[in-house]
C-alpha atoms as a PDB file:
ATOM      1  CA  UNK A   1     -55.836  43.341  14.382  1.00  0.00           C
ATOM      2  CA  UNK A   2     -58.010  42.680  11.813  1.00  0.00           C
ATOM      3  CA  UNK A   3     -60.701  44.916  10.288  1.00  0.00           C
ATOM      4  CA  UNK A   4     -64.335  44.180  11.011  1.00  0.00           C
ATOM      5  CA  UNK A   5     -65.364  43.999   7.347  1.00  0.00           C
ATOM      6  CA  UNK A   6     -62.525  41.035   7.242  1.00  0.00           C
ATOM      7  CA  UNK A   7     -63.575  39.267  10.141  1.00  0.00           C
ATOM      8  CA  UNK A   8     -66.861  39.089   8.917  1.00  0.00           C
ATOM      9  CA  UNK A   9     -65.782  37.971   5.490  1.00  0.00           C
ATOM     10  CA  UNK A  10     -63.516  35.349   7.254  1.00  0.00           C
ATOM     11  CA  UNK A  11     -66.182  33.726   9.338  1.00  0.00           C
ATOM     12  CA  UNK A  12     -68.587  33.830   6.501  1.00  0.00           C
ATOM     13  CA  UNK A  13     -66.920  31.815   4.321  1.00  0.00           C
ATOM     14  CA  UNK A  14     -66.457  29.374   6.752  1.00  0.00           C
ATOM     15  CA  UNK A  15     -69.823  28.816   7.452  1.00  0.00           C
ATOM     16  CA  UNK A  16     -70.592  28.427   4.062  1.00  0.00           C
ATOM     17  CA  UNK A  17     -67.706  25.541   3.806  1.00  0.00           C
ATOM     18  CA  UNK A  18     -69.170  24.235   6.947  1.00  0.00           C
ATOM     19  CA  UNK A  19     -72.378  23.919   5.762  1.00  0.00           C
ATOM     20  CA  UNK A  20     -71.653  23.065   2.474  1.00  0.00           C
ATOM     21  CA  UNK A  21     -69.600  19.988   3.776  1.00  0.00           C
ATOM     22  CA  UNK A  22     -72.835  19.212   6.081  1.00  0.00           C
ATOM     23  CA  UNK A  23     -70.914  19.475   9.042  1.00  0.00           C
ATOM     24  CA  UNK A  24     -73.115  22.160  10.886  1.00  0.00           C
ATOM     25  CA  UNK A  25     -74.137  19.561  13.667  1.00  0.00           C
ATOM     26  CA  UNK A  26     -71.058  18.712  14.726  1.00  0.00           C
ATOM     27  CA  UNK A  27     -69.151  22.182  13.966  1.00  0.00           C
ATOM     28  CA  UNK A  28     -72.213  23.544  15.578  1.00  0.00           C
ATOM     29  CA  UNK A  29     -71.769  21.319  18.919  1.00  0.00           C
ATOM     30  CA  UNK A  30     -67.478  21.697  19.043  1.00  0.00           C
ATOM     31  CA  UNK A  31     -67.966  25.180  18.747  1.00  0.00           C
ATOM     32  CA  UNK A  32     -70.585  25.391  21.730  1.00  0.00           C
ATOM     33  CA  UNK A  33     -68.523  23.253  23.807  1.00  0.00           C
ATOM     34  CA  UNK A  34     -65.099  25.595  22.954  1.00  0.00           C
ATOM     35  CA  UNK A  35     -66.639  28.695  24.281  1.00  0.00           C
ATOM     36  CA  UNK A  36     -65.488  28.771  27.901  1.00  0.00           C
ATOM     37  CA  UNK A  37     -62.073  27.394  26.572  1.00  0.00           C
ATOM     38  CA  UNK A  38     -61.837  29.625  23.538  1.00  0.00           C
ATOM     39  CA  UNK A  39     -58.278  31.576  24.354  1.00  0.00           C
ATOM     40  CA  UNK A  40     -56.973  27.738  25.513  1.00  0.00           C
ATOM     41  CA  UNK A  41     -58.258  26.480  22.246  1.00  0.00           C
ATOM     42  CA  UNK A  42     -57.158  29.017  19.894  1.00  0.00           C
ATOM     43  CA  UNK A  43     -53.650  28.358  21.684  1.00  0.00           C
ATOM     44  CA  UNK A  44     -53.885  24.731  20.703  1.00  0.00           C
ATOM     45  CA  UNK A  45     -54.453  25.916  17.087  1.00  0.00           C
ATOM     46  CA  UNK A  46     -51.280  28.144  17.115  1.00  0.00           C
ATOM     47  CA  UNK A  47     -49.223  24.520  18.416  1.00  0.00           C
ATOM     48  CA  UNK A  48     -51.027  22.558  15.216  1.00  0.00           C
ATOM     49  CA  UNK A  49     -49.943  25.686  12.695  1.00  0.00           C
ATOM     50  CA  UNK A  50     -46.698  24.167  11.267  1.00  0.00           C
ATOM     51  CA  UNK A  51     -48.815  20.805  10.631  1.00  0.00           C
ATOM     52  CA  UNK A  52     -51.926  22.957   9.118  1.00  0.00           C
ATOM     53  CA  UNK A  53     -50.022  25.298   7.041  1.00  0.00           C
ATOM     54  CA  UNK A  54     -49.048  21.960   4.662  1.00  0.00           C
ATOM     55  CA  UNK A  55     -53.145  22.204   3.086  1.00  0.00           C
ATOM     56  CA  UNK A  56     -54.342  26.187   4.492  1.00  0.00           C
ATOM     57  CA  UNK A  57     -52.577  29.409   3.558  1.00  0.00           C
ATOM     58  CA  UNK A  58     -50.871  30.928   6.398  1.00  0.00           C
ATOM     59  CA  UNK A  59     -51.902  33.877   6.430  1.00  0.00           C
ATOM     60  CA  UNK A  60     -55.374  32.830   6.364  1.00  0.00           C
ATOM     61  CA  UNK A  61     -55.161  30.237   8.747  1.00  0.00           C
ATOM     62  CA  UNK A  62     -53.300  33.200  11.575  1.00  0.00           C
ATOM     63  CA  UNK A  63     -56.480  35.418  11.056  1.00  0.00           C
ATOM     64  CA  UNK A  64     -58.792  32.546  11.408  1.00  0.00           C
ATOM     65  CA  UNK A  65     -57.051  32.093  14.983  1.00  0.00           C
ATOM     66  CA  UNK A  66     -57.355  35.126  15.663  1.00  0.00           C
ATOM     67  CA  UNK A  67     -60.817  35.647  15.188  1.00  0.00           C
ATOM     68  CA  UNK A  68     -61.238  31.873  17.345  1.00  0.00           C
ATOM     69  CA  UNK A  69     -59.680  33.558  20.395  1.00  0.00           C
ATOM     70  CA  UNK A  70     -62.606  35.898  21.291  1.00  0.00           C
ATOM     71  CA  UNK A  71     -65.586  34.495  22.616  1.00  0.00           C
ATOM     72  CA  UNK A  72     -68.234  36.479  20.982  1.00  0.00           C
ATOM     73  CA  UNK A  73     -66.710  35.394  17.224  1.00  0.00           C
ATOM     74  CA  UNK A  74     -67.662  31.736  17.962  1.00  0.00           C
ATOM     75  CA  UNK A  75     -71.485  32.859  18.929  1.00  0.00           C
ATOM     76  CA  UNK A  76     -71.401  34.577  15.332  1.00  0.00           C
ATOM     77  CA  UNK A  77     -69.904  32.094  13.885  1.00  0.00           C
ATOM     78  CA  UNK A  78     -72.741  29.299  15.375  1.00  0.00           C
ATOM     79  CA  UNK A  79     -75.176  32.118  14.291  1.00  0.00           C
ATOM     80  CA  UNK A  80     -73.660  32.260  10.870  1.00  0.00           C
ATOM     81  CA  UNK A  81     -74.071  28.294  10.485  1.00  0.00           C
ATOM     82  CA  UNK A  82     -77.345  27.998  11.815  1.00  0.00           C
ATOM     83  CA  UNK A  83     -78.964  31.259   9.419  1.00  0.00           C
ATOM     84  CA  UNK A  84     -76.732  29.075   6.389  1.00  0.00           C
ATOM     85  CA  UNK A  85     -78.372  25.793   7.566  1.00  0.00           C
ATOM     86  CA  UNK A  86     -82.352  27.356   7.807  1.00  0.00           C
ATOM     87  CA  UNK A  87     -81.784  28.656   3.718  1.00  0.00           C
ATOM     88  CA  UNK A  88     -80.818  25.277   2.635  1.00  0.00           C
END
């Protein structure tokens, strides 16, 4: 399990990459629409891991998956975004 301090660290960056790439509309709606399937769709990122792990580090890329799998990490996450989106 990871610590909260990490998780929050984790999906922080993220939204900074995410809205640094200007991708916060579209992250923003695939996350929205991935709630109610979040546990099948963190599953379906486990099956893509070997094809992933070529460009992200591992390790990261396992915690990242498991932070995807609960429901109530993608509402911070699309909370995360939006804050990072109203500042720039």
């Amino acid at each position: 399990m990871l610590e909260e301090r990490e998780k929050e660290t984790l999906l922080n960056n993220l939204a900074e990459y995410i809205v640094k790439m200007k991708l916060s509309d579209i992250a923003i709606f695939l996350l929205e629409s991935s709630k109610p399937i979040s546990f099948l769709s963190s599953q379906f990122l486990i099956f893509l891991r070997p094809f992933i792990s070529v460009y992200f580090n591992p390790s990261t890329y396992d915690k990242f998956v498991e932070i995807l799998s609960h429901r109530e990490n993608i509402e911070k996450l699309i909370k995360l975004i939006e804050e990072k989106e109203g500042i720039r």
